[in-house]
C-alpha atoms as a PDB file:
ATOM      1  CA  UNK A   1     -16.357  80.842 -15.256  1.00  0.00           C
ATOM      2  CA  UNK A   2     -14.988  77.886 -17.296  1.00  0.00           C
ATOM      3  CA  UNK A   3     -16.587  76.080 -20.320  1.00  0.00           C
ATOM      4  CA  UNK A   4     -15.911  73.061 -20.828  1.00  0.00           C
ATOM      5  CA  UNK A   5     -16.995  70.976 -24.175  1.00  0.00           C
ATOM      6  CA  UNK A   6     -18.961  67.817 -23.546  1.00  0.00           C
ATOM      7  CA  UNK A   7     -16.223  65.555 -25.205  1.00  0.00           C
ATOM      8  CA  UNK A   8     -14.017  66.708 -22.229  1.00  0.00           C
ATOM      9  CA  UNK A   9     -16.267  66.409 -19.682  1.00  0.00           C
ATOM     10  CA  UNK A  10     -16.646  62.513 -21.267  1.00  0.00           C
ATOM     11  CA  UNK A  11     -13.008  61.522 -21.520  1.00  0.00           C
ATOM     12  CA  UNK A  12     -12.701  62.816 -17.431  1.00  0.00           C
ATOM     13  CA  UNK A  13     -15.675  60.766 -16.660  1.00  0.00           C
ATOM     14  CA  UNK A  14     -14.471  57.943 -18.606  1.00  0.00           C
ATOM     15  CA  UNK A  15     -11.035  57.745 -16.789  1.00  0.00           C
ATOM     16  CA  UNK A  16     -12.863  57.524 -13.726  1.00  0.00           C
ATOM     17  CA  UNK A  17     -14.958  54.960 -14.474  1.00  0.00           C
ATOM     18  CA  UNK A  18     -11.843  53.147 -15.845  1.00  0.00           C
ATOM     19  CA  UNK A  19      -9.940  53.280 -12.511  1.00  0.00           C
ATOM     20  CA  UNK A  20     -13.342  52.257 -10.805  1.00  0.00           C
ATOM     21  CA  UNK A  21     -13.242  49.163 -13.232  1.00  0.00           C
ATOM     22  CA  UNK A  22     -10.118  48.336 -12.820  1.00  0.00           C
ATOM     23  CA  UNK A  23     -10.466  48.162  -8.956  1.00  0.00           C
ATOM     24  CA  UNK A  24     -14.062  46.187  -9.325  1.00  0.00           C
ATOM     25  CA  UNK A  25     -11.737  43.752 -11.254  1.00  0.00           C
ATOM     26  CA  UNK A  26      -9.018  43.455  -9.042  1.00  0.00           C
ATOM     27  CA  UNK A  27     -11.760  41.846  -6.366  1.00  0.00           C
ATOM     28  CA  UNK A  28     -13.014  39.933  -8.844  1.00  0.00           C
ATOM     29  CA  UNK A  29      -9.785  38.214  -9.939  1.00  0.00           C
ATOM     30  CA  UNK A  30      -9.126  37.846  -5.717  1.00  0.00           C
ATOM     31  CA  UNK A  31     -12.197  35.803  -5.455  1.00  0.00           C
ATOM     32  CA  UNK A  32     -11.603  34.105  -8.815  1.00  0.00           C
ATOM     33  CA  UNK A  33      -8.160  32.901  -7.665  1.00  0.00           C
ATOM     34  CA  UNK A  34      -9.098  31.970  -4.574  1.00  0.00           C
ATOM     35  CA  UNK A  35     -11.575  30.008  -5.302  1.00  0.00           C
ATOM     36  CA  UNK A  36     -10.622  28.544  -8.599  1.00  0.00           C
ATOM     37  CA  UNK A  37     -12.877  29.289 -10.858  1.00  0.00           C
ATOM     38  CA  UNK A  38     -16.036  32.144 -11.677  1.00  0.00           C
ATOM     39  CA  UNK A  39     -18.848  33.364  -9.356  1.00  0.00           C
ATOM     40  CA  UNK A  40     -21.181  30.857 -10.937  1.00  0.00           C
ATOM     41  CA  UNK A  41     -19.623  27.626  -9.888  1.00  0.00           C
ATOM     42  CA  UNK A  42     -18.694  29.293  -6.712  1.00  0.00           C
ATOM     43  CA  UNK A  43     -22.444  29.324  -5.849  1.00  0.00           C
ATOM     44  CA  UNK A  44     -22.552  26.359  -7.142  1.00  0.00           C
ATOM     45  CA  UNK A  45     -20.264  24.748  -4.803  1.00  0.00           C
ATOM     46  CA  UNK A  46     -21.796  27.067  -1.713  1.00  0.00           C
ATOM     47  CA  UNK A  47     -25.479  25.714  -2.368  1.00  0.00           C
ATOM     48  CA  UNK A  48     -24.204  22.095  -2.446  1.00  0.00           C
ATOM     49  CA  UNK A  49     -21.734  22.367   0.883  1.00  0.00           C
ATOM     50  CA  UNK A  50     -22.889  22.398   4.233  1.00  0.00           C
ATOM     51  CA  UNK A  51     -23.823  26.083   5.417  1.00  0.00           C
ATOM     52  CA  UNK A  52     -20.749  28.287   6.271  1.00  0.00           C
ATOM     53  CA  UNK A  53     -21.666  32.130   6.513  1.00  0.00           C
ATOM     54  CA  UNK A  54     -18.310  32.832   5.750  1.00  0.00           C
ATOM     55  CA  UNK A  55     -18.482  31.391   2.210  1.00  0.00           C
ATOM     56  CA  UNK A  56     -22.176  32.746   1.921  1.00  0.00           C
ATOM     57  CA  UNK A  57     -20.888  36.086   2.598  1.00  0.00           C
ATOM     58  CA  UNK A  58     -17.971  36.065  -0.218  1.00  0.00           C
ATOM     59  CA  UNK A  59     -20.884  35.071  -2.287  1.00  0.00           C
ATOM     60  CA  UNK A  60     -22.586  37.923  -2.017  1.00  0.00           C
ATOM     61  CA  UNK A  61     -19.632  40.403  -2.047  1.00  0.00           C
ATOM     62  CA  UNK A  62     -18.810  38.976  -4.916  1.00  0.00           C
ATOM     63  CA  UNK A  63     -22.046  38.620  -6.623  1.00  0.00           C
ATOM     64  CA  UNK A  64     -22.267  42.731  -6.087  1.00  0.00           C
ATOM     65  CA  UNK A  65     -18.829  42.974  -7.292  1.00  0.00           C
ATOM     66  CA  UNK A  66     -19.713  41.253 -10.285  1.00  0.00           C
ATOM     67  CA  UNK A  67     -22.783  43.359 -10.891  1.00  0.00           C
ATOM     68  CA  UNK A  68     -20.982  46.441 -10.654  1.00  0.00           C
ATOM     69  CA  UNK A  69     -18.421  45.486 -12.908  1.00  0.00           C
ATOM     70  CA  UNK A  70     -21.006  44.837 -15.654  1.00  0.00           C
ATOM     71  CA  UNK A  71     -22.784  48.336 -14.633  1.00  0.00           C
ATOM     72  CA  UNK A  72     -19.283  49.997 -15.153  1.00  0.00           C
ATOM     73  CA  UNK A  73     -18.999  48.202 -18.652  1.00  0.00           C
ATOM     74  CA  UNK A  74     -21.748  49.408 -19.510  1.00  0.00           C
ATOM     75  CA  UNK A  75     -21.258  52.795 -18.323  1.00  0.00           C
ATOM     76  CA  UNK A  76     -18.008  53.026 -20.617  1.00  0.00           C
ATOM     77  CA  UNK A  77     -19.894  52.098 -23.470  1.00  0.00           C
ATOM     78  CA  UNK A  78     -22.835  55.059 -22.993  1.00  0.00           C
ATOM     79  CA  UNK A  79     -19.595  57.200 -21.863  1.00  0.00           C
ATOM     80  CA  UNK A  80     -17.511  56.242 -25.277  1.00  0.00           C
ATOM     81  CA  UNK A  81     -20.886  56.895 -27.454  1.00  0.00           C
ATOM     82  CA  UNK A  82     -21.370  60.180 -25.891  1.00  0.00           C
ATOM     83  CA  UNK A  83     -24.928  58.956 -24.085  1.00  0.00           C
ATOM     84  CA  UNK A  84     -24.615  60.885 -20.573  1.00  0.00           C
ATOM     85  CA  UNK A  85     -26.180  64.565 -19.969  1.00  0.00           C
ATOM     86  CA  UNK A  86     -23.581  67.251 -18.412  1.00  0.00           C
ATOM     87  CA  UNK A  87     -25.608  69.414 -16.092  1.00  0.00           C
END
């Protein structure tokens, strides 16, 4: 059996969580481009257009990838401050 020290365990996790991030923000910068400017004035411009589900639906893909970017931020920060449990 190996033993690993938590600090170890954290700086594995955090690489992960790193590589997730930097995929999350790879969307986000798709969307961002393509539509010229954040998700906020993206919805913006969706609301005030007439209805087209294709629009609606990059809305909400990128809403979620927006939230989980800000859940992996977070994540780092509890992961770089040593706040997780190893079981």
């Amino acid at each position: 059996m190996q033993i690993f020290d938590k600090q170890s365990v954290g700086d594995l996790l955090l690489m992960d969580v790193l590589a997730d991030l930097h995929r999350v923000k790879r969307k986000l910068a798709h969307y961002a481009g393509k539509y010229g400017g954040d998700v906020t004035q993206f919805e913006a411009r969706v609301n005030s257009e007439n209805e087209s589900f294709e629009r609606y639906d990059e809305l909400i893909e990128w809403k979620a990838y927006q939230a989980a970017c800000d859940d992996l931020v977070e994540r780092i920060e509890e992961l770089k401050h040593g706040r997780f449990q190893v079981a």
